[in-house]
C-alpha atoms as a PDB file:
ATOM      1  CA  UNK A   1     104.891  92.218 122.018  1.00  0.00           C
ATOM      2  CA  UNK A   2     108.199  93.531 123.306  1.00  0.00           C
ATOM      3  CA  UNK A   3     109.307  94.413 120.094  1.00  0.00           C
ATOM      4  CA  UNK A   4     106.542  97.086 119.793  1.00  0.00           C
ATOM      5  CA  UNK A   5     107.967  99.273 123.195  1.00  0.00           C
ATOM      6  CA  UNK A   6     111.309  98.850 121.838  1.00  0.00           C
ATOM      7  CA  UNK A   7     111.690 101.794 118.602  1.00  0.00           C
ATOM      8  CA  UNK A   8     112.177 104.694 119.619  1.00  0.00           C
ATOM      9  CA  UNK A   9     112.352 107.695 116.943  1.00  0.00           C
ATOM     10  CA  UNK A  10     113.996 110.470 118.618  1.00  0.00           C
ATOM     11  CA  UNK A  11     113.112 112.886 115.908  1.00  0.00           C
ATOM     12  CA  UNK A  12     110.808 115.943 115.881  1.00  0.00           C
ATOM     13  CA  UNK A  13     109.861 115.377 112.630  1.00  0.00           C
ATOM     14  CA  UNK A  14     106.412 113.621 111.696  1.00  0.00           C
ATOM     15  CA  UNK A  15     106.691 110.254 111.502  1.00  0.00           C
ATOM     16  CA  UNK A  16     104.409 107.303 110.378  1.00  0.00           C
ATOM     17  CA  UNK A  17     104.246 103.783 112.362  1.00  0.00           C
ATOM     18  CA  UNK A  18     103.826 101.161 110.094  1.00  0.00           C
ATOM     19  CA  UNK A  19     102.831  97.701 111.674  1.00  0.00           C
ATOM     20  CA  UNK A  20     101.573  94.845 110.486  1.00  0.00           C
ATOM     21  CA  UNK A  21      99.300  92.199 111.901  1.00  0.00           C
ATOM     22  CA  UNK A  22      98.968  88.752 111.158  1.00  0.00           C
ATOM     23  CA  UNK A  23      96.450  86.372 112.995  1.00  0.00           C
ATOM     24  CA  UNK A  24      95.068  83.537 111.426  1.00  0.00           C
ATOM     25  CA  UNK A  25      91.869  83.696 109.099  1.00  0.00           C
ATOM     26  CA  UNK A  26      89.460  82.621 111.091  1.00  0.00           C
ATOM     27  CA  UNK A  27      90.336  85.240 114.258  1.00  0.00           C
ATOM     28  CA  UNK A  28      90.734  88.169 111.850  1.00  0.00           C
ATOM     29  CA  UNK A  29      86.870  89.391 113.134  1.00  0.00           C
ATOM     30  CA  UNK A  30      88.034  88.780 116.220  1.00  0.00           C
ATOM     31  CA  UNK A  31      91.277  90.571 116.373  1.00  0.00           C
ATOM     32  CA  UNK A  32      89.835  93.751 114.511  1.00  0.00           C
ATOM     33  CA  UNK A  33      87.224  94.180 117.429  1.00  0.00           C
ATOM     34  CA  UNK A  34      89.787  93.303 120.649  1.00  0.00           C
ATOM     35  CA  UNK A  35      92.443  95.973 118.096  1.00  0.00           C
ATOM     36  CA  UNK A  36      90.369  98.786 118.881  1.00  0.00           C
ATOM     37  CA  UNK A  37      90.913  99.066 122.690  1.00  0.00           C
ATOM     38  CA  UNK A  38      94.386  99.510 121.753  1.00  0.00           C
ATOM     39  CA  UNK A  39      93.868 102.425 118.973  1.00  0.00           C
ATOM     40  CA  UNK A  40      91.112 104.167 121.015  1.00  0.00           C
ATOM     41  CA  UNK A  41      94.048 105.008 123.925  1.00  0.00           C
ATOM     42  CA  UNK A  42      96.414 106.294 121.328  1.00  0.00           C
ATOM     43  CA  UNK A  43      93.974 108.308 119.582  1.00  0.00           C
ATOM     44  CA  UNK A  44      94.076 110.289 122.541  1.00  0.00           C
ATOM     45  CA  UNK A  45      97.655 111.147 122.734  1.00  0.00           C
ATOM     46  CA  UNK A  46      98.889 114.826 122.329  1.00  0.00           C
ATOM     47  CA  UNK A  47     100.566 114.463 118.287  1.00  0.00           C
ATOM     48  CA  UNK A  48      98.200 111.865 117.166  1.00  0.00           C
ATOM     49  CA  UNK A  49      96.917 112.398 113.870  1.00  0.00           C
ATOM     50  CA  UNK A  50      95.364 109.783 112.401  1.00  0.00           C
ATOM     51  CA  UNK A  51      94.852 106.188 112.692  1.00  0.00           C
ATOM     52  CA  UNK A  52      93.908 102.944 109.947  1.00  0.00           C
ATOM     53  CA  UNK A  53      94.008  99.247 110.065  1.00  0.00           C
ATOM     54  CA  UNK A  54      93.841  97.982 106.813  1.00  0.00           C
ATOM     55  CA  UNK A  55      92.523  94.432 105.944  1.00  0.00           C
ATOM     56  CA  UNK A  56      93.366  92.191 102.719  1.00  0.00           C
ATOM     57  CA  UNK A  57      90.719  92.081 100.291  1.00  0.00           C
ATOM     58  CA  UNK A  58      91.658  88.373  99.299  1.00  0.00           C
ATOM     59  CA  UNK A  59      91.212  85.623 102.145  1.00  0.00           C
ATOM     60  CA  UNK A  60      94.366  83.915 102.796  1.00  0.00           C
ATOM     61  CA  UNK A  61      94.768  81.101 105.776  1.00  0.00           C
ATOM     62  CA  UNK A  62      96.564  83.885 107.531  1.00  0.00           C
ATOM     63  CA  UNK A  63      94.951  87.266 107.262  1.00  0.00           C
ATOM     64  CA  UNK A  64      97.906  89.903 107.613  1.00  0.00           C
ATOM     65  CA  UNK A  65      96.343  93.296 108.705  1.00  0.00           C
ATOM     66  CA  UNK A  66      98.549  96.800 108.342  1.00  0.00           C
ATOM     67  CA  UNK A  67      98.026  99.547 110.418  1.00  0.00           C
ATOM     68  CA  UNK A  68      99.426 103.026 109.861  1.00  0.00           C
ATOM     69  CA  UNK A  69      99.408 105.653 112.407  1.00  0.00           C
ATOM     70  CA  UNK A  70     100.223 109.147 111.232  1.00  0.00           C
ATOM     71  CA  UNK A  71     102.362 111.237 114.381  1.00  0.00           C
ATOM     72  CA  UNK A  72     102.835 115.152 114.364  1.00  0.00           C
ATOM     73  CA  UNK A  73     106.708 114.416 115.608  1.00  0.00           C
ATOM     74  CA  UNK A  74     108.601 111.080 116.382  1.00  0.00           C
ATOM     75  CA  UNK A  75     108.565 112.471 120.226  1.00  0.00           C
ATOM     76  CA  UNK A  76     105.007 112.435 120.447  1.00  0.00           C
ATOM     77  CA  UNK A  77     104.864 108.589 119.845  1.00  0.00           C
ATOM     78  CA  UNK A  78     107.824 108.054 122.145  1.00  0.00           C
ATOM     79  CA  UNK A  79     105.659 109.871 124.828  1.00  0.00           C
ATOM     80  CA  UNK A  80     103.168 108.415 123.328  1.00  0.00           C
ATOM     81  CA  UNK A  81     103.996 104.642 123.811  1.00  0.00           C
ATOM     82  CA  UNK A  82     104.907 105.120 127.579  1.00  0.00           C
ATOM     83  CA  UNK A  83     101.650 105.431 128.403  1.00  0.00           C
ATOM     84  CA  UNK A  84     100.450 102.578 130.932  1.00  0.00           C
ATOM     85  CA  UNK A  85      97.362 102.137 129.497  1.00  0.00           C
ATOM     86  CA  UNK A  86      98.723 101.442 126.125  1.00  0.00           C
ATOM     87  CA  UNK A  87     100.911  99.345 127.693  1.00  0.00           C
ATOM     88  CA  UNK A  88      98.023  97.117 129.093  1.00  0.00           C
ATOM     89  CA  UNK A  89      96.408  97.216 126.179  1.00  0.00           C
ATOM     90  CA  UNK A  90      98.781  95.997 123.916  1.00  0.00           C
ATOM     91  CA  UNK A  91     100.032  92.733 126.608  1.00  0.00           C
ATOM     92  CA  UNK A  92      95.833  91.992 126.698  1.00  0.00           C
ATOM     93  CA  UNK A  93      96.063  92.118 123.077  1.00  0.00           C
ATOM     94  CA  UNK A  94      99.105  89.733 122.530  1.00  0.00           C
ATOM     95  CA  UNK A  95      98.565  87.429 125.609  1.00  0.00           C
ATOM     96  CA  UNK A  96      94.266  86.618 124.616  1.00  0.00           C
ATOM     97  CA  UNK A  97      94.255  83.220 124.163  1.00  0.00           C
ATOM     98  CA  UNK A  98      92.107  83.482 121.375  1.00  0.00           C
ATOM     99  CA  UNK A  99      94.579  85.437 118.883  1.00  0.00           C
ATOM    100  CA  UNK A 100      96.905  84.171 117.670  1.00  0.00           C
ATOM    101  CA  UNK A 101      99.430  87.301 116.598  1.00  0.00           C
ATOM    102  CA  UNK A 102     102.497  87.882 114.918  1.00  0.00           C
ATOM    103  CA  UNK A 103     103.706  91.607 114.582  1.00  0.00           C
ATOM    104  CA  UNK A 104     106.179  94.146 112.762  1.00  0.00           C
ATOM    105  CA  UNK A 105     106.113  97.526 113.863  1.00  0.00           C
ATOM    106  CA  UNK A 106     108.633 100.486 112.447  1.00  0.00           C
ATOM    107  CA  UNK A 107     108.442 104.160 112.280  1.00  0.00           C
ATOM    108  CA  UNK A 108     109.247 106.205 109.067  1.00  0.00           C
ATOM    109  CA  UNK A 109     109.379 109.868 107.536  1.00  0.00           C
ATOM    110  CA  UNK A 110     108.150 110.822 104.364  1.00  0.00           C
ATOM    111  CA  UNK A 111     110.171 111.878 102.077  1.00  0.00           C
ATOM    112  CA  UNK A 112     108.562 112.060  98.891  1.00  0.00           C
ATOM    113  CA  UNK A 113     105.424 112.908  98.538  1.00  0.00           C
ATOM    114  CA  UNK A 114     103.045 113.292  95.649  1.00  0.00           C
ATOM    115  CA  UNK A 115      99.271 114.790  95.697  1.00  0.00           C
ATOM    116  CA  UNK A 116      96.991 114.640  92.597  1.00  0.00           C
ATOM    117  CA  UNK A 117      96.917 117.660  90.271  1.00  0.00           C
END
């Protein structure tokens, strides 16, 4: 879980977090229910955009979820990320005895971009 308050972007550019998730298969229901608490806080933060967790199609033993969070700067999800809330969100999301999770956050720009013609 620490790993997650660690990055910090220091950019004003927009940025995209890019995390991914991995609990095994059969508390992947679980997890995406107890994950929302967590995305419902930052949803509210000034520079959100938009949120997704994505979900395999193909079952797996371990079911590796990616999330991608789309920021108007880098600063906003510093500021973002200090909020306490968040903060006890995410440790009642890492420490439930019922998940099991493994996690890989980073932050990146864009930079290319293509849109269909």
């Amino acid at each position: 879980m620490t790993d997650s308050l660690k990055p910090k972007t220091h950019t004003s550019d927009p940025v995209v977090l890019i995390k991914t998730y991995t609990v095994p298969a059969e508390e992947a229901d679980y997890f995406t229910e107890a994950y929302q608490e967590n995305a419902r806080i930052m949803s509210t933060q000034p520079g959100f955009i938009r949120s997704r967790l994505h979900r395999p199609l193909a079952d797996a033993p371990e079911t590796r979820f990616v999330h991608i969070a789309e920021w108007s700067s880098g600063t906003a999800l510093d500021e973002a990320t200090g909020n306490p809330d968040w903060h006890a969100a995410l440790k009642r999301l890492f420490e439930d005895p019922a998940l099991h999770i493994t996690s890989e956050p980073a932050s990146y720009r864009v930079v290319v971009e293509f849109h269909s013609s």
